[in-house]
C-alpha atoms as a PDB file:
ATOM      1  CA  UNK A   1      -3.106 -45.238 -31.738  1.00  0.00           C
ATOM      2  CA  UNK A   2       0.386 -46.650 -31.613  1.00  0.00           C
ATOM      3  CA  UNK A   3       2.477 -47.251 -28.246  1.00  0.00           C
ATOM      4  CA  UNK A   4       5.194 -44.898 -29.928  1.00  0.00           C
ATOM      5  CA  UNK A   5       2.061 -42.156 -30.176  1.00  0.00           C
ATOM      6  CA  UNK A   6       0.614 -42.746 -26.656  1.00  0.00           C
ATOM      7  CA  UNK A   7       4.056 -42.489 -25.355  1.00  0.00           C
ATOM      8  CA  UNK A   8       4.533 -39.136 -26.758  1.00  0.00           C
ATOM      9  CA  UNK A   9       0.914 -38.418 -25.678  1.00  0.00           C
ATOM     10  CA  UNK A  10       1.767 -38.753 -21.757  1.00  0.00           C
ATOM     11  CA  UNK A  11       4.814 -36.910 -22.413  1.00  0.00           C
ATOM     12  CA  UNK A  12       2.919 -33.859 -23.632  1.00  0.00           C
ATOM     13  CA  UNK A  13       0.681 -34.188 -20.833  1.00  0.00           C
ATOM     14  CA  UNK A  14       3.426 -34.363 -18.474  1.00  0.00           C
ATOM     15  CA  UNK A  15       4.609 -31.337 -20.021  1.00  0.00           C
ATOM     16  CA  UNK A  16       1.634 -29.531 -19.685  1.00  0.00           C
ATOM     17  CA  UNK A  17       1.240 -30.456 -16.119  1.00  0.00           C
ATOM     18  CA  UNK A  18       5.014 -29.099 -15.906  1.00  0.00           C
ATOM     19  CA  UNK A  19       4.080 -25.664 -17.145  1.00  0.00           C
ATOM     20  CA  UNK A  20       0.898 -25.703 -15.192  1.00  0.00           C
ATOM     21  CA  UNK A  21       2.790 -26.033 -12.241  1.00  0.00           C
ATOM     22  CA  UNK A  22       5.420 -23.357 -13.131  1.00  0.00           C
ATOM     23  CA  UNK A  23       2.656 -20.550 -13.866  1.00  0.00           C
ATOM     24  CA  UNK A  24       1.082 -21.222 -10.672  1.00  0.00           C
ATOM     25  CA  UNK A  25       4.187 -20.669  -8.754  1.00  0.00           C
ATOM     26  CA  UNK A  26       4.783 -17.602 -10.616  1.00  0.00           C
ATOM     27  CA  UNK A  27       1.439 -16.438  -9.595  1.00  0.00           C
ATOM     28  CA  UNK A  28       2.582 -17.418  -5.799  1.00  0.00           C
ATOM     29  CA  UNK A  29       5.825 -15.676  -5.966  1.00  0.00           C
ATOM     30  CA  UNK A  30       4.230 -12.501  -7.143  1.00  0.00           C
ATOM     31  CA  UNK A  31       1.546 -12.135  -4.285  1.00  0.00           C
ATOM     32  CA  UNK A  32       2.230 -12.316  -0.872  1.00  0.00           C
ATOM     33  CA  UNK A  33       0.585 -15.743   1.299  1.00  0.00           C
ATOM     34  CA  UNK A  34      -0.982 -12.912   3.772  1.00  0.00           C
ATOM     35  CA  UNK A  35      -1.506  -9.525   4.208  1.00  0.00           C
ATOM     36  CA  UNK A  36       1.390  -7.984   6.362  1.00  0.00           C
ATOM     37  CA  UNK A  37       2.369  -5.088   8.054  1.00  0.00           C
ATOM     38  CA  UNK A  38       5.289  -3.664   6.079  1.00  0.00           C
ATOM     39  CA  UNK A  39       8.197  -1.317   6.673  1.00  0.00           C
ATOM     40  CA  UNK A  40       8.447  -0.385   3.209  1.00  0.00           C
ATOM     41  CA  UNK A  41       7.133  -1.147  -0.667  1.00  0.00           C
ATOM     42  CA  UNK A  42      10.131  -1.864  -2.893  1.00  0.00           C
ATOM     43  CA  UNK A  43       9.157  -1.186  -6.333  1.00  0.00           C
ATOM     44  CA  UNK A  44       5.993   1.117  -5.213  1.00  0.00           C
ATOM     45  CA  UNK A  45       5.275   4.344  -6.198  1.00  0.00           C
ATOM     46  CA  UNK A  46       5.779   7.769  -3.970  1.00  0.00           C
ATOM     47  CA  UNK A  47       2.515   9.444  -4.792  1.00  0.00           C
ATOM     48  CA  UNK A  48       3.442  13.242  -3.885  1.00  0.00           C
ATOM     49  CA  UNK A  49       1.075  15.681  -2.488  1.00  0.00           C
ATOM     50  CA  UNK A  50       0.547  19.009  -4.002  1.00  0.00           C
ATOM     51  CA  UNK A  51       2.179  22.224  -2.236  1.00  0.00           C
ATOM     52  CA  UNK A  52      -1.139  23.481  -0.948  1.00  0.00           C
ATOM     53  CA  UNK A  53      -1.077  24.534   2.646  1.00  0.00           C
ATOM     54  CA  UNK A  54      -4.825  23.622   3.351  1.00  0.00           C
ATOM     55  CA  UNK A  55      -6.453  23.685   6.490  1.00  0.00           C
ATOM     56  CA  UNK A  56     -10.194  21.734   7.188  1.00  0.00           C
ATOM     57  CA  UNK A  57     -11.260  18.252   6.382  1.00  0.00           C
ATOM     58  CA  UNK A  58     -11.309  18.435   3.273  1.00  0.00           C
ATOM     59  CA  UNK A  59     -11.463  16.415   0.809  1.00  0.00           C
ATOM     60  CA  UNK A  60      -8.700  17.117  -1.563  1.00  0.00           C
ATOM     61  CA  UNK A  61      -7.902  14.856  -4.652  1.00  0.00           C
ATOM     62  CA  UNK A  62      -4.240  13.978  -5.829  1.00  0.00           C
ATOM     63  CA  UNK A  63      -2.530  11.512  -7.675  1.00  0.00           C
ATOM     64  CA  UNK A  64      -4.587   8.842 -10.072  1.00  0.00           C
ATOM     65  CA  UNK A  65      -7.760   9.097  -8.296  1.00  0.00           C
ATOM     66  CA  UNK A  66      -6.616   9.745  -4.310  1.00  0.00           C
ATOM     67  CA  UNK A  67      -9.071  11.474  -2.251  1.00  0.00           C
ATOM     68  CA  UNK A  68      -7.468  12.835   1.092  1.00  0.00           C
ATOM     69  CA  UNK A  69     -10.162  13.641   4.263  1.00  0.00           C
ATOM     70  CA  UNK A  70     -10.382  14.380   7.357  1.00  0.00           C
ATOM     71  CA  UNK A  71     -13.131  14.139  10.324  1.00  0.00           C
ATOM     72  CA  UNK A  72     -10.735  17.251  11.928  1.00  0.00           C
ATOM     73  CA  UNK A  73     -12.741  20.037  10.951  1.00  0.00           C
ATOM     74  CA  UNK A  74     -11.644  22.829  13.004  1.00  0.00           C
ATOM     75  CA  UNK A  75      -9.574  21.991  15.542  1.00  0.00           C
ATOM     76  CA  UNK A  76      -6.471  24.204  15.390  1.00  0.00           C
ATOM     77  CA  UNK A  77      -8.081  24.985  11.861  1.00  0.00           C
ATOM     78  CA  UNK A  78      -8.532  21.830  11.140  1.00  0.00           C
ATOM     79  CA  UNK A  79      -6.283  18.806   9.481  1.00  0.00           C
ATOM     80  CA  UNK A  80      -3.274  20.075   7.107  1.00  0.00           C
ATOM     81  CA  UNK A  81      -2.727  19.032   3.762  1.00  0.00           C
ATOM     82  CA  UNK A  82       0.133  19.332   1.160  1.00  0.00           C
ATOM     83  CA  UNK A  83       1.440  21.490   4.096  1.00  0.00           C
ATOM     84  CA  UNK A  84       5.404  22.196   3.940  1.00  0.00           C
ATOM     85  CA  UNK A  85       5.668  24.046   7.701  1.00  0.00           C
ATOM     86  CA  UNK A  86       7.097  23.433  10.780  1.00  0.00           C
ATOM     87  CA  UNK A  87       4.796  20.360  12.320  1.00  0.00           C
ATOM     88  CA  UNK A  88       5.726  18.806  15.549  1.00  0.00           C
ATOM     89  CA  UNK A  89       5.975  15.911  17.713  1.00  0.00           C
ATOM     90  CA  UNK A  90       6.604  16.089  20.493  1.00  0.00           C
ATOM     91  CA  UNK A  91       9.387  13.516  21.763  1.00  0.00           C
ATOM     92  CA  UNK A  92       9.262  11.974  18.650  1.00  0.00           C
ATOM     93  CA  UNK A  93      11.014  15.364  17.117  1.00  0.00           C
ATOM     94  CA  UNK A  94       9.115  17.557  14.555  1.00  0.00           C
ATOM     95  CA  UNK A  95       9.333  18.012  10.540  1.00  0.00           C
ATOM     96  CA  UNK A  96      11.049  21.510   9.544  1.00  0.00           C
ATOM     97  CA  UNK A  97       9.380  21.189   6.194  1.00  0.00           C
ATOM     98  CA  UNK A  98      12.174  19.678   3.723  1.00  0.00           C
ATOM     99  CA  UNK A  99      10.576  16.215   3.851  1.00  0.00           C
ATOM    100  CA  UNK A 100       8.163  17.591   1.459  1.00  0.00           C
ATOM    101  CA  UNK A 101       4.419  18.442   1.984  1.00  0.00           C
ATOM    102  CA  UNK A 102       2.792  16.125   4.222  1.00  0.00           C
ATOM    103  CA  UNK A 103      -0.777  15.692   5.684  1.00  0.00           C
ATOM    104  CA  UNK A 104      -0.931  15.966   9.590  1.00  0.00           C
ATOM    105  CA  UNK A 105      -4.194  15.152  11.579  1.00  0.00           C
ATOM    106  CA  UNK A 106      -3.824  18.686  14.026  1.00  0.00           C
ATOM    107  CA  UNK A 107      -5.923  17.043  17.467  1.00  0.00           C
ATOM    108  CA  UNK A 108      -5.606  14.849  20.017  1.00  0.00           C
ATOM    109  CA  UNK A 109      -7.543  13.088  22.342  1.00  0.00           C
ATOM    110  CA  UNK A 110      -5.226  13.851  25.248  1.00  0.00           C
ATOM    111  CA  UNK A 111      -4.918  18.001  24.228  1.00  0.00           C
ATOM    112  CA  UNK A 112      -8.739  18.446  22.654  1.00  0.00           C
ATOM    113  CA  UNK A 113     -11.033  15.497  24.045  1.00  0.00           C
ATOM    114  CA  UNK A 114     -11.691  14.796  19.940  1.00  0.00           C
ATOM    115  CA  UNK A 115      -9.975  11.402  18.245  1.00  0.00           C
ATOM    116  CA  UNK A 116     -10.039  12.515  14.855  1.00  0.00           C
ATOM    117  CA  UNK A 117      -9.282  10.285  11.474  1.00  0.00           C
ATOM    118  CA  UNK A 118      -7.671  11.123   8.385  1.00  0.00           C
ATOM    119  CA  UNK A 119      -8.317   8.990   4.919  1.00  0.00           C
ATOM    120  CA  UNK A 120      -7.011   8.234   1.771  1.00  0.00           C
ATOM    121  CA  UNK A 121      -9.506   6.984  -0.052  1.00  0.00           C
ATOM    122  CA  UNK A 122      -8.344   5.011  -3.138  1.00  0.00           C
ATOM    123  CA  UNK A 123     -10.926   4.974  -6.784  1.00  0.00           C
ATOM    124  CA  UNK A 124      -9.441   1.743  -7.776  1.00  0.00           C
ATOM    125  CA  UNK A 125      -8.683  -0.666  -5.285  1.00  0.00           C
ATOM    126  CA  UNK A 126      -4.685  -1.303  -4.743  1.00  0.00           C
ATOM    127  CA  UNK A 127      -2.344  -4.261  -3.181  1.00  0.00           C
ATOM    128  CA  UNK A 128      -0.262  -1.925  -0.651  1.00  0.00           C
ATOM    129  CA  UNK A 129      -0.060   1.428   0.628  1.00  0.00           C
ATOM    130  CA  UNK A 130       2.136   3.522   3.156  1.00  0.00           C
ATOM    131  CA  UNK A 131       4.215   6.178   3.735  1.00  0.00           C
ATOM    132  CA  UNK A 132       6.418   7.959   6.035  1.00  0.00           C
ATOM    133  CA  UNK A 133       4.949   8.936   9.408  1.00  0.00           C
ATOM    134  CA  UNK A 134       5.269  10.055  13.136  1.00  0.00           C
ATOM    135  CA  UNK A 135       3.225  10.723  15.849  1.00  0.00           C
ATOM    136  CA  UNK A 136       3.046  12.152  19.341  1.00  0.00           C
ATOM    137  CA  UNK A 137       3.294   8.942  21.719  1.00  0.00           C
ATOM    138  CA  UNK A 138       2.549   8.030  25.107  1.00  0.00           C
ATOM    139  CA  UNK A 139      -1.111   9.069  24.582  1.00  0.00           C
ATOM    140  CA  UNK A 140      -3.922   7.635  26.482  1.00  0.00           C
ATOM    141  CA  UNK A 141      -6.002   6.598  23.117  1.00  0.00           C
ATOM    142  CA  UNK A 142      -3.892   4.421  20.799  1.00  0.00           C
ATOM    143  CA  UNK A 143      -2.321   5.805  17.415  1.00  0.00           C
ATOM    144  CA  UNK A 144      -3.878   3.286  15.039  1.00  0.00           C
ATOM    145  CA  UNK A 145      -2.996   3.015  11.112  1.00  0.00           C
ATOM    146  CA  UNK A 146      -5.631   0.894   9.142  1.00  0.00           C
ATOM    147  CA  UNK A 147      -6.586  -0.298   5.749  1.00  0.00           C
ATOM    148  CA  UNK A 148     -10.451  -1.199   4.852  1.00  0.00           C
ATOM    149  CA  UNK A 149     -11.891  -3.114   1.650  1.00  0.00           C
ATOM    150  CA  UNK A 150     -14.627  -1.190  -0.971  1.00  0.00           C
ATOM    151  CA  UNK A 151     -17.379  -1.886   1.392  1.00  0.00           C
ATOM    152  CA  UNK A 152     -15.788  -0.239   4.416  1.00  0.00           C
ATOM    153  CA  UNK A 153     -14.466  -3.797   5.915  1.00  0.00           C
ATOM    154  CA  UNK A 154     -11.538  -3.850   8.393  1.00  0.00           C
ATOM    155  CA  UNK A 155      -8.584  -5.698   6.647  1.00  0.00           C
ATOM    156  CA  UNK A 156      -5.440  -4.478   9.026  1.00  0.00           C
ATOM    157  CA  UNK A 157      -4.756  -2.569  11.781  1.00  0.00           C
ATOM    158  CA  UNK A 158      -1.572  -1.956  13.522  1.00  0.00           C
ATOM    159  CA  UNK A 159      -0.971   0.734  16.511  1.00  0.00           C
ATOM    160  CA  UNK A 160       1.989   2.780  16.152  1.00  0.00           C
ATOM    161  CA  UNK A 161       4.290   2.707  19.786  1.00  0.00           C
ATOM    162  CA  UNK A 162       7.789   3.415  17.891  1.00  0.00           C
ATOM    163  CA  UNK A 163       9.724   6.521  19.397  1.00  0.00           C
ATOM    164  CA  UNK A 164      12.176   8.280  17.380  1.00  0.00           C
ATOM    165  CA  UNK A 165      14.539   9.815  20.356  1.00  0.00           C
ATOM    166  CA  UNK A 166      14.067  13.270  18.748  1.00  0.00           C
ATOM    167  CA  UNK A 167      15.152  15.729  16.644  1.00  0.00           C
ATOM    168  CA  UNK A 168      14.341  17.005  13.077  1.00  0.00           C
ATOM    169  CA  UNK A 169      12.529  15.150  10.535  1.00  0.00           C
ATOM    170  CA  UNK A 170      12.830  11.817  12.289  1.00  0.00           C
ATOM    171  CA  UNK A 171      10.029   9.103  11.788  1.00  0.00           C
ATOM    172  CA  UNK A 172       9.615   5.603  10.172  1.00  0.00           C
ATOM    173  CA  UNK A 173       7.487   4.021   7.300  1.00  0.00           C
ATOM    174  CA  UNK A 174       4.448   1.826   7.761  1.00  0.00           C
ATOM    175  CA  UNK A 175       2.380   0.018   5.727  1.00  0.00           C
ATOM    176  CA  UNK A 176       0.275  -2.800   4.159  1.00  0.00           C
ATOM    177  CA  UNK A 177       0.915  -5.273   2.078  1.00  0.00           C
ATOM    178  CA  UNK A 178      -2.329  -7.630   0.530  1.00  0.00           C
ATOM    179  CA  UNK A 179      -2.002 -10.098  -1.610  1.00  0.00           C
ATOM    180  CA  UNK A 180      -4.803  -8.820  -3.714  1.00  0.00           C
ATOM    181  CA  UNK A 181      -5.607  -5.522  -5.052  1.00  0.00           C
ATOM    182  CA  UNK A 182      -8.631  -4.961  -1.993  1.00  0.00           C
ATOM    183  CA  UNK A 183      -6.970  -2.116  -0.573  1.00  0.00           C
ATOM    184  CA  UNK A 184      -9.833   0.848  -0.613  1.00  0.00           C
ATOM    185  CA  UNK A 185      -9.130   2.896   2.159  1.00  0.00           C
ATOM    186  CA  UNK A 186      -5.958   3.864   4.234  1.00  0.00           C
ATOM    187  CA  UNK A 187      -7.166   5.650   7.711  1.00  0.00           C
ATOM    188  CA  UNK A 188      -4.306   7.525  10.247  1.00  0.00           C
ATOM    189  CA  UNK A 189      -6.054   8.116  13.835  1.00  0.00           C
ATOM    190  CA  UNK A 190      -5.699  10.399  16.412  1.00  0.00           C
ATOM    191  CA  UNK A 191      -2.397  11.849  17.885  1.00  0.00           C
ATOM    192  CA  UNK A 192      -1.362  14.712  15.729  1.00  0.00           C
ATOM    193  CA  UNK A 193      -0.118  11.573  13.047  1.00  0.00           C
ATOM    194  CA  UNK A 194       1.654  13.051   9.899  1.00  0.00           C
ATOM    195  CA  UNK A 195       3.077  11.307   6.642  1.00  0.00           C
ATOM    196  CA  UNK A 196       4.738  12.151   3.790  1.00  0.00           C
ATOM    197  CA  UNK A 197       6.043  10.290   1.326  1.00  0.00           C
ATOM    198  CA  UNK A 198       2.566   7.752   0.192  1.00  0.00           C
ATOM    199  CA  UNK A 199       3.182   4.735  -1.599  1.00  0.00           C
ATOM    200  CA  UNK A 200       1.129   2.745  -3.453  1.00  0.00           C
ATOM    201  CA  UNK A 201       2.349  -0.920  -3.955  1.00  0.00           C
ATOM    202  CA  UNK A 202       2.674  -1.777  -7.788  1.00  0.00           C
ATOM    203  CA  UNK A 203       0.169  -3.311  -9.766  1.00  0.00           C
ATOM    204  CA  UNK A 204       1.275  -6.215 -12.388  1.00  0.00           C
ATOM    205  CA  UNK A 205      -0.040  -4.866 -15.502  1.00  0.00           C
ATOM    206  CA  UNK A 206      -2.049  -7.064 -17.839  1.00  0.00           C
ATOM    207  CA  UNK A 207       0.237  -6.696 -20.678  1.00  0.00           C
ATOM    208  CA  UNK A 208       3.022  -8.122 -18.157  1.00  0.00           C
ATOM    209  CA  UNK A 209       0.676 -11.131 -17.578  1.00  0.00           C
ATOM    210  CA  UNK A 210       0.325 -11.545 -21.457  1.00  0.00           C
ATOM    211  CA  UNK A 211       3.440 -11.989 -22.309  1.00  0.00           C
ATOM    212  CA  UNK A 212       3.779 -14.527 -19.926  1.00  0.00           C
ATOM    213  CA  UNK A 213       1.008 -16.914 -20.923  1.00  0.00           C
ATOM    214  CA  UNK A 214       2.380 -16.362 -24.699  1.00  0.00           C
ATOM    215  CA  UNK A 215       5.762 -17.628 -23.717  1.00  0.00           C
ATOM    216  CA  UNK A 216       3.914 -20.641 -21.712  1.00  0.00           C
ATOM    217  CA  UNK A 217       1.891 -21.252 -24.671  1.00  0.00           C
ATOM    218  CA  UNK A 218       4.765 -21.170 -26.887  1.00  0.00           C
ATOM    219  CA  UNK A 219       6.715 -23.809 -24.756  1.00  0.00           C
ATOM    220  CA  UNK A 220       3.825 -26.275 -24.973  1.00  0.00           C
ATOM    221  CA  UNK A 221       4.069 -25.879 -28.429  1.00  0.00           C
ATOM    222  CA  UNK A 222       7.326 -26.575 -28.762  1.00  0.00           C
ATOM    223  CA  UNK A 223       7.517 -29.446 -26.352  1.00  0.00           C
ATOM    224  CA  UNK A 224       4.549 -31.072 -28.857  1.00  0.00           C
ATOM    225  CA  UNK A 225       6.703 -30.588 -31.675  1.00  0.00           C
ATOM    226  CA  UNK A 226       9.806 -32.131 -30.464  1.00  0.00           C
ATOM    227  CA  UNK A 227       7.691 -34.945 -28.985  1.00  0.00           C
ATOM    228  CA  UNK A 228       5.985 -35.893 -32.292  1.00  0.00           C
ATOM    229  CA  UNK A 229       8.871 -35.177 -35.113  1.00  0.00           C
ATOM    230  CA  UNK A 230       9.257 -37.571 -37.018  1.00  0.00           C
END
């Protein structure tokens, strides 16, 4: 091999390194370096709840593959879901209905003695989830919001202590963020919690991802020929 050809050898290899280096901050830019708590999920997508007015635990399935339940069975008849009536909060306010149906957990530790759980149990894993949510505060049992992993692992949890100051439809958004799709289960507990509004976080699709290794592929290739014409 000729100087002239192992010169343009370590060039290409430099190049390659180059565009090694760009894909893998790519892939850093487009997950997060930790799971965080989140106040909302630009680019996610508002998975709406069907108009159903149901009282019990459930389960109920929406959306691609969403399975709402509840360990509320009958307290005050039970957890709502894809309910669009009056629901309130206390001090944090109430919802009059126009945010949409929403599902509300209906007990309380402080009112009932029960600490009850709601679930959104996901068929394929997903990077992010949350919605729109109050709560009645100042309980003696925390209002917790968590996310778990297939096998039923804790991943996040974060207790809710915001207060809204009152007054129709008022609340906030909370969620998670991972920066892998691990995201199995979403659990609201205790406190007569509601939400509306649930957002998944988006997935990159694999065609996405395709495109991108073509174009890397095709820069390679033209780095080689430019290095070697003659």
């Amino acid at each position: 091999m000729s100087k002239i050809q192992k010169g343009e050898t370590m060039k290409t290899k430099k190049l390659v390194c180059a565009v090694a280096g760009l894909a893998m901050a790519i892939c850093l830019m487009a997950n997060p370096a930790a799971a965080v708590l989140v106040n909302s999920l630009p680019g996610g997508t508002v998975i709406p709840m069907p108009t159903l007015e149901y009282f019990g635990p459930g389960p109920q399935v929406f959306g691609p593959g969403i399975t709402w339940s509840s360990t509320n069975v009958s307290t005050q008849g039970g957890s709502v879901f894809g309910f669009t009536g009056g629901y309130g909060f206390l001090v944090n306010g109430y919802w009059d209905g126009s945010l949409g149906p929403m599902a509300g957990l209906n007990d309380s530790f402080d009112v009932y003695g029960n600490t009850d759980i709601m679930t959104f149990a996901f068929s394929t894993p997903v990077f992010g989830i949350g919605g729109f949510m109050n709560y009645v505060p100042n309980g003696s049992t925390p209002t917790v919001i968590a996310v778990y992993d297939s096998s039923l692992t804790l991943i996040e949890s974060f207790n809710l202590t915001f207060l809204t100051g009152g007054g129709a439809n008022t609340g906030y958004f909370y969620g998670f963020l991972e920066n892998s799709p691990i995201i199995s289960y979403f659990t609201l507990t205790d406190n007569y919690i509601g939400i509306t509004d649930l957002t998944v976080a988006p997935i990159p699709e694999p065609a996405t991802m395709l495109l991108l290794g073509s174009g890397l592929i095709g820069l390679v290739g033209y780095g080689r020929k430019k290095f070697f014409k003659k």
